[in-house]
Protein backbone atom coordinates (compact mmCIF):
# COMPACT_ATOMS: atom_id res chain seq x y z
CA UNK A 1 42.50 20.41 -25.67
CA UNK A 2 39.23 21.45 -27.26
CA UNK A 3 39.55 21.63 -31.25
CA UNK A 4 40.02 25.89 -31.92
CA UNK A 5 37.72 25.42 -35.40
CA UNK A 6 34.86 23.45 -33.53
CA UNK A 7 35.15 26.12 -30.65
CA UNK A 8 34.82 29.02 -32.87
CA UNK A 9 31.83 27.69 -34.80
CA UNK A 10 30.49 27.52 -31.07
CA UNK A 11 31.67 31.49 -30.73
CA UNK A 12 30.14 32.72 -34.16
CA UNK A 13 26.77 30.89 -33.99
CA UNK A 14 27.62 28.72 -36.52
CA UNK A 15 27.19 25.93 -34.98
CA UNK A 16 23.94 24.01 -35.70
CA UNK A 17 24.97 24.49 -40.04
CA UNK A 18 28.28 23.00 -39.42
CA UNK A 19 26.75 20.33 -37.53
CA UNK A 20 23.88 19.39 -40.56
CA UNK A 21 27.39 19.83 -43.25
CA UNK A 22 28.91 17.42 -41.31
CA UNK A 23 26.45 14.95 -39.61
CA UNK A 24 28.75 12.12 -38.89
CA UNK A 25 32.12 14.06 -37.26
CA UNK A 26 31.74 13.98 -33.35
CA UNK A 27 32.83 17.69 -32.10
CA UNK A 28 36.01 17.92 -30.11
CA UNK A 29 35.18 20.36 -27.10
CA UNK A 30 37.68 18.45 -24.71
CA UNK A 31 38.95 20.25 -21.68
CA UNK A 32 36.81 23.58 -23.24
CA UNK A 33 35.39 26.58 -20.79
CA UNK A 34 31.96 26.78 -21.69
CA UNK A 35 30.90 28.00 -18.09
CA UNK A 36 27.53 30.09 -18.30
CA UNK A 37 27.13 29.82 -21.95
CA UNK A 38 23.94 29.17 -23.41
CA UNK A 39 23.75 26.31 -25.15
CA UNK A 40 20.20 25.52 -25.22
CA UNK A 41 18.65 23.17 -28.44
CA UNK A 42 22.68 22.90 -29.46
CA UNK A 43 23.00 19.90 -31.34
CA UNK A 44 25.80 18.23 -28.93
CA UNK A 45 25.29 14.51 -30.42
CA UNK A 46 28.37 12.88 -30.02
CA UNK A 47 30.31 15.49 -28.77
CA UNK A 48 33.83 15.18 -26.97
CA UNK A 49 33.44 17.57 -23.99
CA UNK A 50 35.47 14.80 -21.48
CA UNK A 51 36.77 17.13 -18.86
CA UNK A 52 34.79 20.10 -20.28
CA UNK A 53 33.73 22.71 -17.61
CA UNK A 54 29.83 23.41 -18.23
CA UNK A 55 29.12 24.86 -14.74
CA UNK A 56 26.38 26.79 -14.77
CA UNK A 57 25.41 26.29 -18.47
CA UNK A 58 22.22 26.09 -20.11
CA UNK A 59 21.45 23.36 -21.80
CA UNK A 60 18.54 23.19 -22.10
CA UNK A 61 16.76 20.92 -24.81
CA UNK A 62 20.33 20.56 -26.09
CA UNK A 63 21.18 16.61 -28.24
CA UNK A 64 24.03 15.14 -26.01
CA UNK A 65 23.14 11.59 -27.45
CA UNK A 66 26.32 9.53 -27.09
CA UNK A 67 28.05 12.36 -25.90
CA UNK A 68 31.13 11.96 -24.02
CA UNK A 69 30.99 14.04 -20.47
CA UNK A 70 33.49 11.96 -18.21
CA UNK A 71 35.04 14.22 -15.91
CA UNK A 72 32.80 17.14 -17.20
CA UNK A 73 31.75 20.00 -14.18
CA UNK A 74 28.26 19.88 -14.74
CA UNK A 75 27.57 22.31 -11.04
CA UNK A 76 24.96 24.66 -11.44
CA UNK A 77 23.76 23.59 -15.70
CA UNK A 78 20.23 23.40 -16.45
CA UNK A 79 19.47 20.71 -18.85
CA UNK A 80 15.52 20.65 -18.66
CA UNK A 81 14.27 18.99 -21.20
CA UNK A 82 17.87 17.88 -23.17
CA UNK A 83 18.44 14.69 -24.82
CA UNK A 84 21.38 12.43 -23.02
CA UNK A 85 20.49 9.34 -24.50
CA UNK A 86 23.31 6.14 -24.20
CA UNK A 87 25.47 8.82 -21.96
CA UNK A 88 28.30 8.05 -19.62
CA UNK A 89 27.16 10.10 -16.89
CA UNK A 90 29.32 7.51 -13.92
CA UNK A 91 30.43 9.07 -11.27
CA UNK A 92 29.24 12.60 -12.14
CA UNK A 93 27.82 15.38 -9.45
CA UNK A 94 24.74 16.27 -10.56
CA UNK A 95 23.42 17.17 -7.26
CA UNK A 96 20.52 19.86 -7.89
CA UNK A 97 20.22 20.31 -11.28
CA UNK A 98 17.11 20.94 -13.21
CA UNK A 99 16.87 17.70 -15.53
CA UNK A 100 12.93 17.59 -15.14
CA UNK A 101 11.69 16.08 -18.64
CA UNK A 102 15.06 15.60 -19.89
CA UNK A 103 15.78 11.80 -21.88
CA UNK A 104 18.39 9.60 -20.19
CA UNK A 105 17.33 6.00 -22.05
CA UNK A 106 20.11 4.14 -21.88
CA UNK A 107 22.39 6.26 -19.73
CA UNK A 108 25.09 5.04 -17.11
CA UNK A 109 24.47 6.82 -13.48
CA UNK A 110 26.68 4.37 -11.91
CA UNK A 111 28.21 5.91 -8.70
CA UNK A 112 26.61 9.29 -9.63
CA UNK A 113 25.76 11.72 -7.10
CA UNK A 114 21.64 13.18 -7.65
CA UNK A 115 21.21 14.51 -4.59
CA UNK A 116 18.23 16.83 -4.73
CA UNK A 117 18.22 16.90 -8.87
CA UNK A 118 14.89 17.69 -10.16
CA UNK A 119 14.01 14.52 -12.56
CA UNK A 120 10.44 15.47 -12.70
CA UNK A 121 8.96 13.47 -16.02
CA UNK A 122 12.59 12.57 -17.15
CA UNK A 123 13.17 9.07 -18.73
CA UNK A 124 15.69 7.36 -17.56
CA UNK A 125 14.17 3.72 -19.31
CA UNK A 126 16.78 0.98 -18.96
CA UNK A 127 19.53 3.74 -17.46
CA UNK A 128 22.03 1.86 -15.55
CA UNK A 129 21.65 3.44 -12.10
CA UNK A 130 23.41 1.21 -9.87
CA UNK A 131 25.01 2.70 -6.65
CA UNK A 132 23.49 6.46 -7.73
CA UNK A 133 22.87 8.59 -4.84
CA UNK A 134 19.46 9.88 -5.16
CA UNK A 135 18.92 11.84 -1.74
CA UNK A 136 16.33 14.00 -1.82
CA UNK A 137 15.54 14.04 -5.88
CA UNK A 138 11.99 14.70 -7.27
CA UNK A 139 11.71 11.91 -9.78
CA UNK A 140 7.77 12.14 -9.40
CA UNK A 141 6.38 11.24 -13.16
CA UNK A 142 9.53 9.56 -14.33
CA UNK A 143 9.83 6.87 -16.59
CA UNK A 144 12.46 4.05 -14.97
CA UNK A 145 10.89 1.11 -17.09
CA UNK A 146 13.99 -1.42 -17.35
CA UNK A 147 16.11 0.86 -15.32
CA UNK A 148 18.83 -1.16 -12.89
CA UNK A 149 18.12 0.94 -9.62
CA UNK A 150 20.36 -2.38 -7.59
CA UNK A 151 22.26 -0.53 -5.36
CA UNK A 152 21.19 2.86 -5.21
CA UNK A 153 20.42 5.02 -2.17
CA UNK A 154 17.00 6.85 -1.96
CA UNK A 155 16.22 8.38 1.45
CA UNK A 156 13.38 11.31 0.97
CA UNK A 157 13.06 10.72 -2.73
CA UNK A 158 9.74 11.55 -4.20
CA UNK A 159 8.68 8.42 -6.54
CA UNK A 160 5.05 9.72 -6.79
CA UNK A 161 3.66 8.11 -9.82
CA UNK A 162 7.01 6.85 -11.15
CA UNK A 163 6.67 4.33 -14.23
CA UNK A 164 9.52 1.81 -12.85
CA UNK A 165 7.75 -1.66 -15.14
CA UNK A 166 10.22 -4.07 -15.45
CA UNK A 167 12.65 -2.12 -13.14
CA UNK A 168 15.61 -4.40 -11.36
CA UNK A 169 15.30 -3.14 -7.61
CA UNK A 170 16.57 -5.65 -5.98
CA UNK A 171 17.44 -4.94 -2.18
CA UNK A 172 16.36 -0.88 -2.81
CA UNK A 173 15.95 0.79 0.31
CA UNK A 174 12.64 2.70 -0.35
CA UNK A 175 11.71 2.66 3.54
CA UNK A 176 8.67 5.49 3.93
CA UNK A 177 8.65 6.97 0.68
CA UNK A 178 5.81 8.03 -1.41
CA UNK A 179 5.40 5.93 -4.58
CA UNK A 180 1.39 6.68 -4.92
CA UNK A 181 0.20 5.70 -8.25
CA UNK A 182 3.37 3.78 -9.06
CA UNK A 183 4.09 1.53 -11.63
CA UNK A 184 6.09 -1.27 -11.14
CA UNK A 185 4.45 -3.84 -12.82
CA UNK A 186 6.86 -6.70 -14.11
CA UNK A 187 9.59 -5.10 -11.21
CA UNK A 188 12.41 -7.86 -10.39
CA UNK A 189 12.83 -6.79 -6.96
CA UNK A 190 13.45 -9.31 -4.35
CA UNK A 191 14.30 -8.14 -0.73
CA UNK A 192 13.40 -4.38 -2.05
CA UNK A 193 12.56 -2.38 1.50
CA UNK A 194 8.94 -0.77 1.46
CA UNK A 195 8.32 -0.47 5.30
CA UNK A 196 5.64 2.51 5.83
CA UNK A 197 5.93 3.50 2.09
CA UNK A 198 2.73 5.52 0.63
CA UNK A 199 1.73 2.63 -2.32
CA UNK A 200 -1.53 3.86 -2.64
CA UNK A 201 -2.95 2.51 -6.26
CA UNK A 202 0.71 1.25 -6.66
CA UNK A 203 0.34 -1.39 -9.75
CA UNK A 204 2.93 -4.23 -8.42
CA UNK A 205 1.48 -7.14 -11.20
CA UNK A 206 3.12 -10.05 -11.85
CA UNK A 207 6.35 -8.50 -9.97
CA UNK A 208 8.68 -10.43 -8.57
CA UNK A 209 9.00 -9.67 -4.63
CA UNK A 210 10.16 -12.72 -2.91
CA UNK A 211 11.19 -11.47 0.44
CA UNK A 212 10.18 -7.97 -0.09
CA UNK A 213 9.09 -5.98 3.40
CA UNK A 214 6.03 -4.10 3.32
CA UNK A 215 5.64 -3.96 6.98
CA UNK A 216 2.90 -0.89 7.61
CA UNK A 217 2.94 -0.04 4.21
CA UNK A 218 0.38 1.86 2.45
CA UNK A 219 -1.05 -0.24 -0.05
CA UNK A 220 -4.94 0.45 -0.31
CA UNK A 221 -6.49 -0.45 -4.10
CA UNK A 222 -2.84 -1.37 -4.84
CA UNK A 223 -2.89 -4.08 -8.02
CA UNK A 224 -0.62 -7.05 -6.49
CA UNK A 225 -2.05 -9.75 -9.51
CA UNK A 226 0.67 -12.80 -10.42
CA UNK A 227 2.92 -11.28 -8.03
CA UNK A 228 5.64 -13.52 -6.49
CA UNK A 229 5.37 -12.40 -2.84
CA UNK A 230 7.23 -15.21 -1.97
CA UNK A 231 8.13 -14.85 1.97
CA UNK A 232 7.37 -10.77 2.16
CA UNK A 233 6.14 -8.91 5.02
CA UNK A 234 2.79 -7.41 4.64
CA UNK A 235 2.58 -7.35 8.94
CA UNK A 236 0.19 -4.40 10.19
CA UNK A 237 0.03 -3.29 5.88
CA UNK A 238 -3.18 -1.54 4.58
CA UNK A 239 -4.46 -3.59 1.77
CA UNK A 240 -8.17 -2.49 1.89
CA UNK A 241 -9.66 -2.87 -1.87
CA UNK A 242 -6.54 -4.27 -2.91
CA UNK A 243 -6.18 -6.76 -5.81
CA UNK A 244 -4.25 -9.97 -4.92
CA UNK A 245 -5.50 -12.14 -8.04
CA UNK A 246 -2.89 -15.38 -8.32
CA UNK A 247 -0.71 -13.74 -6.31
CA UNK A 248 2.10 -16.26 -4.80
CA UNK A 249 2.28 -15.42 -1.30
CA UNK A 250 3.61 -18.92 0.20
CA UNK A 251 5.28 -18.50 3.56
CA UNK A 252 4.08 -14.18 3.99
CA UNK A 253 3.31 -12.45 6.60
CA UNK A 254 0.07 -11.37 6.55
CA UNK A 255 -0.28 -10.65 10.77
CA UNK A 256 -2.44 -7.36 11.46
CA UNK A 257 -2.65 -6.21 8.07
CA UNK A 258 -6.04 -4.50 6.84
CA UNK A 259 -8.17 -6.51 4.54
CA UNK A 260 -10.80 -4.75 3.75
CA UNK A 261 -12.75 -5.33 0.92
CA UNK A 262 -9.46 -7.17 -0.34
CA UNK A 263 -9.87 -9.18 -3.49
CA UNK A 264 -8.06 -12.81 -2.62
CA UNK A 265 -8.49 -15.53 -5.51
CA UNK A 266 -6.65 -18.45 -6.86
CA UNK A 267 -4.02 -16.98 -4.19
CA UNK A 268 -1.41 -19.28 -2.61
CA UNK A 269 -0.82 -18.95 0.85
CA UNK A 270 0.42 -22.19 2.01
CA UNK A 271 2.64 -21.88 4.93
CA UNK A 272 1.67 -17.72 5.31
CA UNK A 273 1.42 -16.46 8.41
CA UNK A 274 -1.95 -14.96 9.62
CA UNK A 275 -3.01 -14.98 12.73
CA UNK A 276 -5.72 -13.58 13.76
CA UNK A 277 -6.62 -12.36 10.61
CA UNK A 278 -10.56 -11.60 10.03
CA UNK A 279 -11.75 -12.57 6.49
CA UNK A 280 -14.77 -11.52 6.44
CA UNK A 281 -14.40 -8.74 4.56
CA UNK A 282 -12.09 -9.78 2.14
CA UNK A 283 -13.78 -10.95 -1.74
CA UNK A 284 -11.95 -14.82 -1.30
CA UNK A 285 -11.65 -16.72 -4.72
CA UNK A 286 -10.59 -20.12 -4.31
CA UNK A 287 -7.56 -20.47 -2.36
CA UNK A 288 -4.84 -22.77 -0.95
CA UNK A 289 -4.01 -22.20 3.03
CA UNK A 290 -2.12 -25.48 2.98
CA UNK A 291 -0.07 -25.18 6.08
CA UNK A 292 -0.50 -21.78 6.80
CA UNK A 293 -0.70 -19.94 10.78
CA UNK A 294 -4.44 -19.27 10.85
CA UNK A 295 -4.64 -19.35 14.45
CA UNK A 296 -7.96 -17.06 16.41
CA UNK A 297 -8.86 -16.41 12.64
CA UNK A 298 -12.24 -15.28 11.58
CA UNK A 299 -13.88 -16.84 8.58
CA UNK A 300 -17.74 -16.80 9.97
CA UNK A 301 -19.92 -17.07 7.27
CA UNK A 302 -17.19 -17.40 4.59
CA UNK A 303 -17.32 -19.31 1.26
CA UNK A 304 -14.31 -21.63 1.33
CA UNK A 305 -15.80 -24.64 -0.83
CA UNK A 306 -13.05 -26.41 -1.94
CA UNK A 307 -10.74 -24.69 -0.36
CA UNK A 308 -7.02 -26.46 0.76
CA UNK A 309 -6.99 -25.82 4.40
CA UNK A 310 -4.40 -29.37 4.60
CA UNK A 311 -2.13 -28.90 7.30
CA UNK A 312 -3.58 -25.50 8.65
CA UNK A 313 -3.32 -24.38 11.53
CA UNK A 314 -6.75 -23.05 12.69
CA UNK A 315 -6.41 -23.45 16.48
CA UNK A 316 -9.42 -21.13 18.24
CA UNK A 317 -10.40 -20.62 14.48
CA UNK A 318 -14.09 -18.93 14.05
CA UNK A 319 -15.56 -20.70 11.01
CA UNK A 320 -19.47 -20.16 12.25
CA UNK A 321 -21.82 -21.11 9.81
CA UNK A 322 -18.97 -20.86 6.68
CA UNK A 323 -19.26 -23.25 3.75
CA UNK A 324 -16.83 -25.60 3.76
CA UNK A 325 -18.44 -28.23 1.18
CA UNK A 326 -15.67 -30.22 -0.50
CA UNK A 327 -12.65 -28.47 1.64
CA UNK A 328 -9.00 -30.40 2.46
CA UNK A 329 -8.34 -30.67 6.07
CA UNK A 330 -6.95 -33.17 6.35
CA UNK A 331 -4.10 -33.10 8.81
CA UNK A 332 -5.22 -29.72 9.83
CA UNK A 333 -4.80 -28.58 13.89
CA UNK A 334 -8.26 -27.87 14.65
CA UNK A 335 -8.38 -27.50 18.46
CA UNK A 336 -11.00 -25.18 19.96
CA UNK A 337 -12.28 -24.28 16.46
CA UNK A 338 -15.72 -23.09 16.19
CA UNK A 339 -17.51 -24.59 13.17
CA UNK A 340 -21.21 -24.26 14.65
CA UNK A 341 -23.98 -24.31 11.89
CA UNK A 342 -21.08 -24.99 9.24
CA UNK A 343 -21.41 -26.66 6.13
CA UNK A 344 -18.67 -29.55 5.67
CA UNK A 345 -20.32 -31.20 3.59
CA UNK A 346 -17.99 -34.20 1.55
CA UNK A 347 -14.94 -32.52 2.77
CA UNK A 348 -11.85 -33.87 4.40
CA UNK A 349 -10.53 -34.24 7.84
CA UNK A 350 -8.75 -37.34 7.40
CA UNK A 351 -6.29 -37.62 10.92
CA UNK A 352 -7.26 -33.39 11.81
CA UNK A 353 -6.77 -32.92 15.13
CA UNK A 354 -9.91 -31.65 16.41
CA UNK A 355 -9.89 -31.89 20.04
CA UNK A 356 -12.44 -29.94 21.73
CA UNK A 357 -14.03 -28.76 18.40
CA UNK A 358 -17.18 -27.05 18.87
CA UNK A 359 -19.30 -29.17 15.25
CA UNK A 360 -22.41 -28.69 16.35
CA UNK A 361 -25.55 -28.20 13.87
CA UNK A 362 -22.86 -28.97 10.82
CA UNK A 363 -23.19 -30.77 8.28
CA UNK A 364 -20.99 -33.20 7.99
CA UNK A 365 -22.74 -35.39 5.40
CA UNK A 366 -20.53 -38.02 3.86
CA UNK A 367 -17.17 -36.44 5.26
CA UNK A 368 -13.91 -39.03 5.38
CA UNK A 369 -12.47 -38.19 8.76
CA UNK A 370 -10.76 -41.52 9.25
CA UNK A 371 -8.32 -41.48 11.90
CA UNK A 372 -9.57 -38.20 13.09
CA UNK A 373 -8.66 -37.14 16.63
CA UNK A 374 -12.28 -35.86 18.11
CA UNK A 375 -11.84 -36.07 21.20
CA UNK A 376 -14.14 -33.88 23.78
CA UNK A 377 -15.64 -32.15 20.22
CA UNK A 378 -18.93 -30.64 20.49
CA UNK A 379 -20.87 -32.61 17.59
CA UNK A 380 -24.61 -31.57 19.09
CA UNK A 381 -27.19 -32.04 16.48
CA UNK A 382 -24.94 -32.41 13.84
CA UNK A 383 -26.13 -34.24 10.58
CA UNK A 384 -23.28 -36.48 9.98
CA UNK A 385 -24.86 -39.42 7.38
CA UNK A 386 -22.67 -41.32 6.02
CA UNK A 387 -19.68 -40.11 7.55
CA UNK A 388 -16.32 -42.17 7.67
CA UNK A 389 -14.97 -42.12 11.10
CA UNK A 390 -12.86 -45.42 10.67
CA UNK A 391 -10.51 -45.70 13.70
CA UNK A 392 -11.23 -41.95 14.42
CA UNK A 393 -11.11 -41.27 18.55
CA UNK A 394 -14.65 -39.75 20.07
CA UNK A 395 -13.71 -40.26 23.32
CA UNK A 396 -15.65 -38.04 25.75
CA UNK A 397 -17.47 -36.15 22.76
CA UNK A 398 -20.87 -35.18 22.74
CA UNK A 399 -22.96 -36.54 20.27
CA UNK A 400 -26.77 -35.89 21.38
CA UNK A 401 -29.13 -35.79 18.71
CA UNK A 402 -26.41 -36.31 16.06
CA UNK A 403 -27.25 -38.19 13.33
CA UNK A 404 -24.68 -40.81 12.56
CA UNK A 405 -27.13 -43.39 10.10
CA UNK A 406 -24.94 -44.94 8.04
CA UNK A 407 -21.75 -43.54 9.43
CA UNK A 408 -18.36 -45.89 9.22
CA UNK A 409 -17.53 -46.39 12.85
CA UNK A 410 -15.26 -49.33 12.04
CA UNK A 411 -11.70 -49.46 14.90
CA UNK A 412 -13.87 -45.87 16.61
CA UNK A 413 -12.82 -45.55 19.79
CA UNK A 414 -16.30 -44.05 21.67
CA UNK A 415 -15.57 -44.34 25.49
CA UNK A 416 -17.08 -41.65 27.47
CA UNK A 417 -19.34 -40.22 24.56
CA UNK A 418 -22.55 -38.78 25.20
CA UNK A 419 -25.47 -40.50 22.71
CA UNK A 420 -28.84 -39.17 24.18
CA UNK A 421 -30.80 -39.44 21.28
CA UNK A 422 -28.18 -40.50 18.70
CA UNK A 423 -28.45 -42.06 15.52
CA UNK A 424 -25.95 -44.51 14.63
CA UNK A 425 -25.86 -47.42 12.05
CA UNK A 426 -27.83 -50.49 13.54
CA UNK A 427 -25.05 -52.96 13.45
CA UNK A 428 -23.46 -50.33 15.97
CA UNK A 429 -26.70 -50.42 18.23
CA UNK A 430 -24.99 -51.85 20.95
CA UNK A 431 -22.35 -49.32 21.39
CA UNK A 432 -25.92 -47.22 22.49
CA UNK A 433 -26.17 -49.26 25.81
CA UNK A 434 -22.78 -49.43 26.40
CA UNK A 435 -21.92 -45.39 26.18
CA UNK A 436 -25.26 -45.40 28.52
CA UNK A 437 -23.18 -47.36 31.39
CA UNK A 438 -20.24 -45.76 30.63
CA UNK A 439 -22.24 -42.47 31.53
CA UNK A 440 -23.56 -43.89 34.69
CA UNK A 441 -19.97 -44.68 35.48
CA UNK A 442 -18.91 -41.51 34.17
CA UNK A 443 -21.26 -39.42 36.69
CA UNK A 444 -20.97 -41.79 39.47
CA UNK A 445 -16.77 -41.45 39.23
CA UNK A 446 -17.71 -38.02 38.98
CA UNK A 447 -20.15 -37.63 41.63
CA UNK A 448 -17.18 -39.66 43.85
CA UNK A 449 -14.53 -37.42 43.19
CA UNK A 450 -17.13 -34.52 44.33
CA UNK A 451 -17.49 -36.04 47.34
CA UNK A 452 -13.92 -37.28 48.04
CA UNK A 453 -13.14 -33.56 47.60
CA UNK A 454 -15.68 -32.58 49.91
CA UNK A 455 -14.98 -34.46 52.99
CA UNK A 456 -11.20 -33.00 52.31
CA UNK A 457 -12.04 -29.99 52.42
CA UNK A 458 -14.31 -30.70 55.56
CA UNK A 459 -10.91 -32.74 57.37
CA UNK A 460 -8.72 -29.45 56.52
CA UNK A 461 -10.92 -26.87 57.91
CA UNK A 462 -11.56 -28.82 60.95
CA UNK A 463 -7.71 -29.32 61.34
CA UNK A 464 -7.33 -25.34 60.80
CA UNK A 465 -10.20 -24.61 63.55
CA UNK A 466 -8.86 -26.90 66.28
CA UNK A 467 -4.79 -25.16 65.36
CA UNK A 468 -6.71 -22.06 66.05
CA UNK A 469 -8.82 -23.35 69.23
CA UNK A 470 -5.37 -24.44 70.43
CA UNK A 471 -3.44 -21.41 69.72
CA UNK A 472 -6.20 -19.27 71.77
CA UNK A 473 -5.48 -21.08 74.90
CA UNK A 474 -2.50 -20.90 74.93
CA UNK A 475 -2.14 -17.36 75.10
CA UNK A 476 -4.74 -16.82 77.64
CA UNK A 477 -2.77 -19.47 79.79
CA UNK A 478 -0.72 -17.39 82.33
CA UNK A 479 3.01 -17.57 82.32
């Protein structure tokens, strides 16, 4: 039971002089009725009110610091603006009270029910907030910096410009919400659940958000920089005039997302997913795509000098007239990439395989593509001086008007290559009147075949004519 002499000080307005005669004795209001009272800028520090019943109180800009409130009935207070610093608030329904602006560093939520509380500018920095229920809250403007959220359930919250830095998040379900202008730089939250969610100017810096789902997320001029993006799902996201500066995104997903006027650099995106993807747009720093899905992706007139494209997949891949000068491709799938008018200049395509590359007019001036697979590639009027193609395969490529002085064609396998008008070193000059013959074999096999494929199709018509001949007389034979 509540102490009578603390209680009456309460009663005669007393109160805040006993409280500054005795600064360190913590008020007994245990088990006390203070229902309705007004209480408002009461110094409460410390208080006992364990069991106390403060339904619809005011407390507004009331002390609770350290104040003891387990069990408490807190239904229908108003506590705008108080002071609950370090409080055991666990387990407690605080569903729709007005705690806008109120200070809650420190405090335990754990298990406490928030539905549709008004948290409006409160601080809640480093709260313990694990498994709070949250449903429907305003906690637009609030300060969460530190604050353990692991656990807690947020469907239709309002985050709008919430300061979460540093926040532990791990897992949250924040599916659709709208966290424009949010701050969650520093954020440990792996696996946290952002599908559709407004992030509009979001600042997610050096956050850690290793298999974090973004799927059709709203993330224009949202600050991703030294992020860990480890594995996340950006699919079908709007990044346009985003900032992904170092950002770790090894092994995302990338596929459909808008890039507009995106700012990539010093970005890893080894093994990332994106397909299809057209970087044109995008500001690209220097950047590692070292085994990454870049499939029917657009790069035309990109700088990518020096870029690590080793083990890429860029299958269909438009790189038209993009500068590649000093680029690792080595061991990169290439097939059916467009690199016409390119600049490879010095780069590497050590065993690519490049079958049916269109290379024509690129420079390919002193590249080492030794053991390169070429075959069929387009390599038209390409300047290729000094390139290494040591036991590369050029079978069936066309190399007319390609310039090839002083290329390494050492173990080469040519067979089938076109050379009308090719330069290629002069100890090599005899591979020029051999490729010729193999030509002339080439279009006479081919000119054979035509004609072989003629006279069957000659043999099976006249077959079909005389089944039809002999089908017509029969029926006009009389029976």
């Amino acid at each position: 039971m509540a102490n009578e002499e603390h209680l009456q000080h309460l009663d005669d307005g007393t109160w805040d002089a006993w409280r500054e005669t005795h600064p360190s004795l913590a008020p007994d209001l245990i088990d006390a009725d203070l229902s309705g009272r007004d209480l408002s800028g009461l110094n409460l520090a410390k208080a006992h009110l364990r069991g106390a019943n403060l339904s619809h109180a005011r407390l507004d800009g009331a002390d609770l610091t350290h104040a003891v409130l387990e069990g408490a009935d807190l239904t229908g207070a108003s506590l705008h603006g108080a002071c609950l610093n370090r409080v055991h608030l666990d387990f407690l329904d605080l569903s729709d009270l007005d705690l806008s602006e109120a200070s809650f560093e420190g405090a335990s939520f754990r298990g406490a029910m928030l539905t549709g509380a008004r948290l409006h500018k409160a601080r809640l920095d480093h709260a313990q907030l694990d498994g709070a229920v949250f449903d429907g809250a305003d906690l637009s403007g609030a300060s969460l910096r530190g604050a353990v959220l692991r656990g807690g359930r947020f469907d239709q919250t309002t985050l709008t410009g919430v300061n979460a830095e540093g926040a532990v998040m791990d897992g949250v379900e924040l599916d659709g919400l709208d966290l424009t202008g949010a701050m969650l730089r520093g954020a440990q939250a792996d696996n946290v659940q952002l599908k559709e969610a407004h992030l509009t100017g979001a600042d997610l810096s050096e956050a850690s958000l290793h298999g974090a789902n973004f799927h059709a997320a709203r993330l224009a001029e949202a600050k991703l920089n030294g992020a860990k993006c480890e594995g996340a799902s950006f699919d079908h996201a709007d990044l346009e005039n985003a900032s992904l500066i170092n950002t770790n995104l090894s092994g995302a997903d990338l596929r459909g997302a808008r890039l507009l006027h995106a700012v990539f650099d010093g970005c890893t995106l080894a093994d990332a997913r994106l397909h299809k993807l057209d970087f044109r747009s995008p500001k690209l720093g220097k950047l590692s795509f070292a085994s990454a899905d870049l499939r029917k992706a657009v790069f035309t007139g990109c700088q990518l000098r020096g870029f690590n494209f080793r083990r890429a997949n860029l299958e269909e891949a438009d790189l038209r007239e993009a500068n590649l000068e000093g680029a690792d491709l080595r061991e990169a799938h290439l097939a059916d990439a467009t690199f016409r008018h390119a600049t490879l200049k010095q780069a590497r395509l050590d065993h690519a395989e490049a079958q049916g590359t269109d290379l024509s007019g690129t420079s390919l001036i002193l590249v080492q593509a030794k053991q390169a697979n070429l075959q069929g590639a387009d390599l038209r009027f390409s300047d290729a001086i000094g390139i290494d193609l040591e036991g590369a395969d050029l079978r069936w490529s066309d190399l007319r008007h390609a310039d090839l002085s002083k290329a390494n064609l050492n173990r080469a396998r040519l067979w089938g290559s076109r050379v009308r008008a090719t330069k290629i070193p002069l100890e090599r000059a005899h591979w020029l009147a051999i490729l010729w013959f193999t030509q002339l074999f080439g279009r006479w096999k081919k000119r054979s075949e035509l004609a072989r494929k003629q006279r069957e199709r000659k043999r099976v018509m006249e077959v079909a004519q005389m089944i039809r001949k002999r089908e017509s007389t029969s029926r006009r034979r009389p029976r």
